[in-house]
N, C-alpha and C. Protein backbone atom coordinates (compact mmCIF):
# COMPACT_ATOMS: atom_id res chain seq x y z
N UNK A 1 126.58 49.73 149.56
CA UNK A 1 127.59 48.71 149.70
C UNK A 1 127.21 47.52 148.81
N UNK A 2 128.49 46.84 148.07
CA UNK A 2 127.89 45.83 147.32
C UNK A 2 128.88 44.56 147.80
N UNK A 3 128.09 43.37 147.86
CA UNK A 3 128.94 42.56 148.94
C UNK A 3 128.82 41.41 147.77
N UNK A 4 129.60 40.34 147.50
CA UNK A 4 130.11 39.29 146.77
C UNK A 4 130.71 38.54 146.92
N UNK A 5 129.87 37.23 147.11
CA UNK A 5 130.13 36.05 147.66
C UNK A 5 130.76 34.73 146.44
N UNK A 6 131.76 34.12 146.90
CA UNK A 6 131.62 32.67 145.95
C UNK A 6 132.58 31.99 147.05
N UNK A 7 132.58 30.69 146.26
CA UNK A 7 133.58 29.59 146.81
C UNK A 7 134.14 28.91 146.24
N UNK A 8 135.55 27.94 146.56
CA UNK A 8 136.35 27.26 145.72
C UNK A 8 136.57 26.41 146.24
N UNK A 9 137.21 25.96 145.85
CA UNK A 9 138.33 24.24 146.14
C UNK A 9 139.51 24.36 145.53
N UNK A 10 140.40 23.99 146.66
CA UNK A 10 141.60 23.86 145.96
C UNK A 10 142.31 22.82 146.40
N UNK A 11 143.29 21.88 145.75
CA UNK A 11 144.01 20.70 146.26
C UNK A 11 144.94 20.99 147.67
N UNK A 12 145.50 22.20 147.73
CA UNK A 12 146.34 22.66 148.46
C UNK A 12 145.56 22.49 149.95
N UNK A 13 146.33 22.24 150.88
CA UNK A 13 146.27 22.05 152.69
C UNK A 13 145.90 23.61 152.92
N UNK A 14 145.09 23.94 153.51
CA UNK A 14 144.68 24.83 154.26
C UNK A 14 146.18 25.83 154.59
N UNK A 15 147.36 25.16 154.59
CA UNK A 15 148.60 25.88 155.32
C UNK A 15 149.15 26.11 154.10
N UNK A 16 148.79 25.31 152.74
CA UNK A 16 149.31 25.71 151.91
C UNK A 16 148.82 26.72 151.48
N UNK A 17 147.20 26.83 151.14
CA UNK A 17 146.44 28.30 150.68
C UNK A 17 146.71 29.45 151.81
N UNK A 18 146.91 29.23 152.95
CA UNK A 18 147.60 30.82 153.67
C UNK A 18 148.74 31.05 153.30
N UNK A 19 149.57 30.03 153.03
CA UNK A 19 150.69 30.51 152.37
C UNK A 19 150.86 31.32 151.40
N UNK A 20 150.21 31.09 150.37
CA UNK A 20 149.83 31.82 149.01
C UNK A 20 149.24 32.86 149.09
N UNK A 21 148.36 32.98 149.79
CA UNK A 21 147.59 33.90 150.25
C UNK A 21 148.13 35.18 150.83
N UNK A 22 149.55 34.98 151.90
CA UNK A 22 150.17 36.14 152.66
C UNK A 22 151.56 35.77 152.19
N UNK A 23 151.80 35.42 150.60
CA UNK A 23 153.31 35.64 150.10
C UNK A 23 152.89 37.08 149.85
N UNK A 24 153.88 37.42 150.29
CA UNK A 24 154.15 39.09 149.94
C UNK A 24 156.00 39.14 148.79
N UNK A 25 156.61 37.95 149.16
CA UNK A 25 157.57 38.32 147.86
C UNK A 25 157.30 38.28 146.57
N UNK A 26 158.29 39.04 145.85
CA UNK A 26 158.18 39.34 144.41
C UNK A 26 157.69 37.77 143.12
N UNK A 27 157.40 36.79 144.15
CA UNK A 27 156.94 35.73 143.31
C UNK A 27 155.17 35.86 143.02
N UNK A 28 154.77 36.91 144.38
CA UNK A 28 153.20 37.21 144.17
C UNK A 28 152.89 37.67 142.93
N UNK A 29 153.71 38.33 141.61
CA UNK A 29 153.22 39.09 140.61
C UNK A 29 153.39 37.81 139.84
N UNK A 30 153.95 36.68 139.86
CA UNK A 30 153.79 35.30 139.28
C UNK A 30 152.98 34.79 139.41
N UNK A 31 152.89 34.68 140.36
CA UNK A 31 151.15 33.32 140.84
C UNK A 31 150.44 34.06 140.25
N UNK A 32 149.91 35.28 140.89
CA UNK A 32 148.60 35.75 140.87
C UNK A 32 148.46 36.68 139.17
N UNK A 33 147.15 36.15 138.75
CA UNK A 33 146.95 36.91 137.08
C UNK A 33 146.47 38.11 137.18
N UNK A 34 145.94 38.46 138.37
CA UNK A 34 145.81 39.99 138.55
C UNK A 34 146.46 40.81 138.62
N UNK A 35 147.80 40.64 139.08
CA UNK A 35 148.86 41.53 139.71
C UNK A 35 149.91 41.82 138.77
N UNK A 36 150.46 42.36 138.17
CA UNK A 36 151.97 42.96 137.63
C UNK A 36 152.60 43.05 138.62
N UNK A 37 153.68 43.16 138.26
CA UNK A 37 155.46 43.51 139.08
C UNK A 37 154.98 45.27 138.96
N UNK A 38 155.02 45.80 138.34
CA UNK A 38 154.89 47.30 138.28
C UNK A 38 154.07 47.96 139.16
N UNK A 39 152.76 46.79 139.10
CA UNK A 39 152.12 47.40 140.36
C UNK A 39 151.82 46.77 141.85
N UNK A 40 153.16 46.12 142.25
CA UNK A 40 153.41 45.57 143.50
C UNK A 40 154.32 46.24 144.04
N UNK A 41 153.85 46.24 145.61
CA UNK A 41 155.08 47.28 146.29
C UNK A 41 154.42 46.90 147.80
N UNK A 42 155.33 46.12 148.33
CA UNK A 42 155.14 45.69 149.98
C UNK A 42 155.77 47.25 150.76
N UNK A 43 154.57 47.77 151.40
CA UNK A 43 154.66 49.15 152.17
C UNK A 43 155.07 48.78 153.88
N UNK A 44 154.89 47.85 154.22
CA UNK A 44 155.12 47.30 155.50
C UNK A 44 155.02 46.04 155.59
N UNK A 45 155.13 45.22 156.65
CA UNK A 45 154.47 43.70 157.06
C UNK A 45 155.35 43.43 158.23
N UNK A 46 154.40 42.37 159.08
CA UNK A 46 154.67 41.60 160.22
C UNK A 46 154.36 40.35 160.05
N UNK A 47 153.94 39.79 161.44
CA UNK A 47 154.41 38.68 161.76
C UNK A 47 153.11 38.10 161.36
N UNK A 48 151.53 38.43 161.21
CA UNK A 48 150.76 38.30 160.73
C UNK A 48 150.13 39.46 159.81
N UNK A 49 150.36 40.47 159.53
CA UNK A 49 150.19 41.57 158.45
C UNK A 49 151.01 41.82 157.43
N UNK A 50 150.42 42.69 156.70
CA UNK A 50 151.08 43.32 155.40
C UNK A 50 150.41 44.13 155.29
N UNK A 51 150.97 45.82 154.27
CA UNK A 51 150.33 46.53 153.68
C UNK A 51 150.91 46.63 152.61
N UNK A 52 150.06 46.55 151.22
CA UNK A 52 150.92 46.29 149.94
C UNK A 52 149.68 46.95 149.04
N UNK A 53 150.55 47.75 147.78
CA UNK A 53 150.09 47.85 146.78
C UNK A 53 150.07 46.85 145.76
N UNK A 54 148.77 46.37 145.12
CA UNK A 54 148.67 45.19 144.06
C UNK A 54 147.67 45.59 142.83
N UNK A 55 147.86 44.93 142.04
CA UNK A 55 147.38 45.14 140.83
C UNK A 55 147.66 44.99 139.43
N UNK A 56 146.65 45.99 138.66
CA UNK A 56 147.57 46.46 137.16
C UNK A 56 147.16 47.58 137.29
N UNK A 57 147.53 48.37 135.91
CA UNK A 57 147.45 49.69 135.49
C UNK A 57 145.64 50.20 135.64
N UNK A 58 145.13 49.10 135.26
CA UNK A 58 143.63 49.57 135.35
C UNK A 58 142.94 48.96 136.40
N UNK A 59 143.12 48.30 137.44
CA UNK A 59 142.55 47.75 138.39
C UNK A 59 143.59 48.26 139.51
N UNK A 60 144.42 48.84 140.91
CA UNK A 60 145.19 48.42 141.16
C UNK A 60 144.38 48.77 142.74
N UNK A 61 145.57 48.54 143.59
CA UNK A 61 144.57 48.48 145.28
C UNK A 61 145.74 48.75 146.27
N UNK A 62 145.73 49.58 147.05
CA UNK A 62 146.20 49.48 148.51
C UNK A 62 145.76 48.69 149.66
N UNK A 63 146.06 47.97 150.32
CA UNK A 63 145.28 47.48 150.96
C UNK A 63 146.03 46.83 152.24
N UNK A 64 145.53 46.86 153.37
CA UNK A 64 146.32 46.17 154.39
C UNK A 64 145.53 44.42 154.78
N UNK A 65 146.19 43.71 154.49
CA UNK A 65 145.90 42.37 155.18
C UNK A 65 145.97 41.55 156.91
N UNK A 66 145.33 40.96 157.11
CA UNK A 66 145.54 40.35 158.42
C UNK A 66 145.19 39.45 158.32
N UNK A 67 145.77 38.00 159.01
CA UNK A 67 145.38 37.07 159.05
C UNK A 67 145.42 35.89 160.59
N UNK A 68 144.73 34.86 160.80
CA UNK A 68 144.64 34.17 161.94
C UNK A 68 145.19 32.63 161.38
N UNK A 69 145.10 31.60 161.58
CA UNK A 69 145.21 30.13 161.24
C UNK A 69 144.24 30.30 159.90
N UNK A 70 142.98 30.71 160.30
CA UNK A 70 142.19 29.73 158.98
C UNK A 70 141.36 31.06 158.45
N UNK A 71 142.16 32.62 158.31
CA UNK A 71 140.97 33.80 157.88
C UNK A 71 141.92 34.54 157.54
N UNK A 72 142.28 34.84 156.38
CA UNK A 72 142.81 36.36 155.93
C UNK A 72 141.81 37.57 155.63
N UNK A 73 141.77 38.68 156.09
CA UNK A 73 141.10 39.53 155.86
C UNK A 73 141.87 40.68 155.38
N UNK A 74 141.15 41.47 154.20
CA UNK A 74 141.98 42.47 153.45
C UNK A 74 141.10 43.90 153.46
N UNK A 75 141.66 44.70 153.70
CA UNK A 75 140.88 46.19 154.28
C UNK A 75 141.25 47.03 153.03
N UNK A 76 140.80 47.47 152.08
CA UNK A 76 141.17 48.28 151.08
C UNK A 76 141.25 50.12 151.46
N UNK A 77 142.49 50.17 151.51
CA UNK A 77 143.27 51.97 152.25
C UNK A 77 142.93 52.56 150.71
N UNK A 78 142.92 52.03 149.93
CA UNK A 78 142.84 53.27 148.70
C UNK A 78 142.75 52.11 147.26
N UNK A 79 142.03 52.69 146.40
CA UNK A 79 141.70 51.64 144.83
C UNK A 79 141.49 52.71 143.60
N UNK A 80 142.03 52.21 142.25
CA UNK A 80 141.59 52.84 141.56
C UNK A 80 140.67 53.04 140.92
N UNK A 81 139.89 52.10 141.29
CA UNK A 81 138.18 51.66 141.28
C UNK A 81 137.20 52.26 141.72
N UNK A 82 137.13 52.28 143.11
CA UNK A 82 136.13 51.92 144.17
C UNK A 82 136.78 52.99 145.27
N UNK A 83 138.29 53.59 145.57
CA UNK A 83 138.37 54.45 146.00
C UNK A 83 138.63 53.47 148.15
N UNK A 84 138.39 54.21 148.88
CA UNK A 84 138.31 53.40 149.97
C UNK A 84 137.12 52.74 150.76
N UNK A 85 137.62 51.87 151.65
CA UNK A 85 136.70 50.82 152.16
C UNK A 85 136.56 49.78 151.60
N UNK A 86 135.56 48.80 152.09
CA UNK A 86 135.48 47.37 151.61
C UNK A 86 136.83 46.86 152.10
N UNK A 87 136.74 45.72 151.43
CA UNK A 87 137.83 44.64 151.09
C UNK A 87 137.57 43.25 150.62
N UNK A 88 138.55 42.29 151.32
CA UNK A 88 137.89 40.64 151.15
C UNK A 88 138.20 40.07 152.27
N UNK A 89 137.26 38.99 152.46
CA UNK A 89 137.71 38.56 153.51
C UNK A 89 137.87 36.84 152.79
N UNK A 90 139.01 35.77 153.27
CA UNK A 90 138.94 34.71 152.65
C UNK A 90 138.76 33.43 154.26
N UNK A 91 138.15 32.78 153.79
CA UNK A 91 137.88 31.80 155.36
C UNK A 91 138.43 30.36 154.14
N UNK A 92 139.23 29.73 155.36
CA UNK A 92 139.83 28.30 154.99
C UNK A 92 139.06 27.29 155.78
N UNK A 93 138.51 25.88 154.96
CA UNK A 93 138.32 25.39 156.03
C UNK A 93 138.30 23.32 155.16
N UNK A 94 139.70 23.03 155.98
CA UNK A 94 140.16 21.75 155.16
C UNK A 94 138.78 21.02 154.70
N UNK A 95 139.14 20.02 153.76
CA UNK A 95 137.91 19.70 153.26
C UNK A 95 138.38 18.62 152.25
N UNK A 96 138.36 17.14 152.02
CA UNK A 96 138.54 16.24 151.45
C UNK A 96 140.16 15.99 151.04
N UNK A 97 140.93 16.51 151.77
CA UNK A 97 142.39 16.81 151.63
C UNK A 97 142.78 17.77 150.80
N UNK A 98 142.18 18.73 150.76
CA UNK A 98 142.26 20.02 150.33
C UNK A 98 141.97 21.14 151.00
N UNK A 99 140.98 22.11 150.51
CA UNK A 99 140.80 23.17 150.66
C UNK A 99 139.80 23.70 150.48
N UNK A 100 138.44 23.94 151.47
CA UNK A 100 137.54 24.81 150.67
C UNK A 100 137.64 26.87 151.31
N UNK A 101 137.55 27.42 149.76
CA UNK A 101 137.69 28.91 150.67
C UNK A 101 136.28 29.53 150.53
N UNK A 102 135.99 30.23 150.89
CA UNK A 102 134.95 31.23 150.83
C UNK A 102 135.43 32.30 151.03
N UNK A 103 135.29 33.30 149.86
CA UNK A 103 135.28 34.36 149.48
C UNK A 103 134.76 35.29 149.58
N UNK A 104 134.96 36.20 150.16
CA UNK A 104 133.53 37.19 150.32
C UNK A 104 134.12 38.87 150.09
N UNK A 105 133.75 39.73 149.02
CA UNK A 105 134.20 40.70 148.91
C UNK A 105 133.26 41.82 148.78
N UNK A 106 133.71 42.75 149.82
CA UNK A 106 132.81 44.14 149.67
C UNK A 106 133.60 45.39 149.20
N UNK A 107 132.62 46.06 148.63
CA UNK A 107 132.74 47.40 148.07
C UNK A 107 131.99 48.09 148.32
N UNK A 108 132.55 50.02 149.03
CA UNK A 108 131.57 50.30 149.68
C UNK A 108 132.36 51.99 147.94
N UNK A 109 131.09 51.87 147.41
CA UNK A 109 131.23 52.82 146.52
C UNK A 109 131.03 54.12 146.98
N UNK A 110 131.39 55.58 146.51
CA UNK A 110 131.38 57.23 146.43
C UNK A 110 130.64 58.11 145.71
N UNK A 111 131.37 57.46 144.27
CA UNK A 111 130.39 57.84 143.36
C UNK A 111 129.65 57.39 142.62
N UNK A 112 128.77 57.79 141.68
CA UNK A 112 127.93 57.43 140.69
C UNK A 112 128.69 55.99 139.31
N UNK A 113 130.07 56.33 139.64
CA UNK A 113 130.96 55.48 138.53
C UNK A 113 130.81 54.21 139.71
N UNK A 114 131.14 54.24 140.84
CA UNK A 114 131.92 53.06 141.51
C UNK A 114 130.72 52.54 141.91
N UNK A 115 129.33 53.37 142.46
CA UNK A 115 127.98 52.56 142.47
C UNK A 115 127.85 51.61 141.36
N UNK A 116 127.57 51.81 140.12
CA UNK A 116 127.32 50.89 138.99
C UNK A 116 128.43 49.87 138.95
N UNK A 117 130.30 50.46 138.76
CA UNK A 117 131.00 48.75 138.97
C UNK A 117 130.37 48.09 139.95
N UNK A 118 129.99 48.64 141.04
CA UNK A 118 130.03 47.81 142.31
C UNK A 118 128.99 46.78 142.41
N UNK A 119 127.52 47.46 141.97
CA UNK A 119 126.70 46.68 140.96
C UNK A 119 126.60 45.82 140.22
N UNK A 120 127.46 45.94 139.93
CA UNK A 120 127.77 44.79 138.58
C UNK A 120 128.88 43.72 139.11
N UNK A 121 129.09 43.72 140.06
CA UNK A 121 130.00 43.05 140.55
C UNK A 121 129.69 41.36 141.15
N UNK A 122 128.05 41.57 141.58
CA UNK A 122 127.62 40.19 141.84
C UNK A 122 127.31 39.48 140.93
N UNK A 123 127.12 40.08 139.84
CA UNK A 123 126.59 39.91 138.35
C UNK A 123 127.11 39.29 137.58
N UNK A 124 128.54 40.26 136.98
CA UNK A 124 129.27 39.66 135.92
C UNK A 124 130.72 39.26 136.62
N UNK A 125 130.91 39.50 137.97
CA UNK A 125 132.32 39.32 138.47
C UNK A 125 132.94 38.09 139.09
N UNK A 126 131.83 37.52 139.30
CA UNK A 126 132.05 36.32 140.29
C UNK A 126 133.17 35.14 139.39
N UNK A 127 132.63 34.70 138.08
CA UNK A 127 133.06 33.76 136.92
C UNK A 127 134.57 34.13 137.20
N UNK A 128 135.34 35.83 136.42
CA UNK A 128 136.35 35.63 136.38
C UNK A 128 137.24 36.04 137.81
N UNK A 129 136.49 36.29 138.69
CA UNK A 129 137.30 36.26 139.92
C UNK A 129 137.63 35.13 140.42
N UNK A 130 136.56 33.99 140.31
CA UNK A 130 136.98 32.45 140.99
C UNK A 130 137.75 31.84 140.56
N UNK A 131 138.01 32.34 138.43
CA UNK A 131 138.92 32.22 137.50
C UNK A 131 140.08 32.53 138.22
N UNK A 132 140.71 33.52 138.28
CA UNK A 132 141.37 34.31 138.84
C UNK A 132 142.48 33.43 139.90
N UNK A 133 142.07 33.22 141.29
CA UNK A 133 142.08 32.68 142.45
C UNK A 133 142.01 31.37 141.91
N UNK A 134 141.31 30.58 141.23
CA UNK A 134 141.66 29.44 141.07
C UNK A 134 143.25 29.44 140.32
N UNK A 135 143.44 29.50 139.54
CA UNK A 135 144.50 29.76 139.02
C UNK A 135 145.73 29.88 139.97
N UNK A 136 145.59 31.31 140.57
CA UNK A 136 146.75 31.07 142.24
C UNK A 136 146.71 30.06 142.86
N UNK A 137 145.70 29.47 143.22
CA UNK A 137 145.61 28.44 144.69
C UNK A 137 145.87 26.81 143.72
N UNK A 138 146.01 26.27 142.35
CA UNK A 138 145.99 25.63 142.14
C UNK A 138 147.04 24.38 142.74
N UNK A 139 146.99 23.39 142.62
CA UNK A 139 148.12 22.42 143.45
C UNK A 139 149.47 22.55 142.22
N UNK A 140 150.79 21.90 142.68
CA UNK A 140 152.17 22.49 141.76
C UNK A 140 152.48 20.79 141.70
């Protein structure tokens, strides 16, 4: 298992980053720089869940979400990566009229390919993932 930690700040209210966080409409392939329209597809959702395909062509993820007031947690059902298990979990917790999150993402690898990404993941991944997420959560 390879587990990967960081943290952010964002201007946004705690209610604003869950917001962003559990948009599931077709504006999610906007915000977020990870995701395409091609490879988004809301498979279910409630009143606090979702199960949605996200991604691109070379990264993409199944995954079901849940969330409370101040914790989204994301369970990965299937990846083109890493295959199943893991996920992320994101914790909110207000902070100078903003936002601090903590990030925490696991990968539980299969094979010999997804051992080494997964590896490399505390390594070289952290920079453009916080990239990433910063970018979404920024204030408008």
């Amino acid at each position: 298992m390879s587990v990967t930690r960081f943290q952010l700040r964002s201007t946004l209210t705690p209610a604003e980053v869950m917001a962003v966080l559990t948009d599931f409409s077709p504006a999610r392939a906007q915000r977020w720089p990870s995701i395409d329209a091609e490879h988004f597809q809301v498979h279910g959702q409630g009143e606090n869940w979702a199960e949605v395909t996200e991604g691109t062509a070379a990264a993409w993820e199944r995954a079901r979400y849940e969330w409370s007031a101040d914790r989204v947690t994301v369970t990965t059902r299937e990846s083109k990566l890493f295959g199943t298990g893991g996920g992320w979990v994101f914790a909110l917790t207000a902070d100078d009229g903003g936002t601090k999150v903590d990030v925490e993402l696991t990968r539980e690898p299969h094979n010999v390919k997804q051992r080494l990404l997964a590896a490399a993941l505390p390594l070289v991944g952290v920079g453009p993932l916080r990239k990433s997420f910063e970018a979404a959560l920024k204030g408008q």
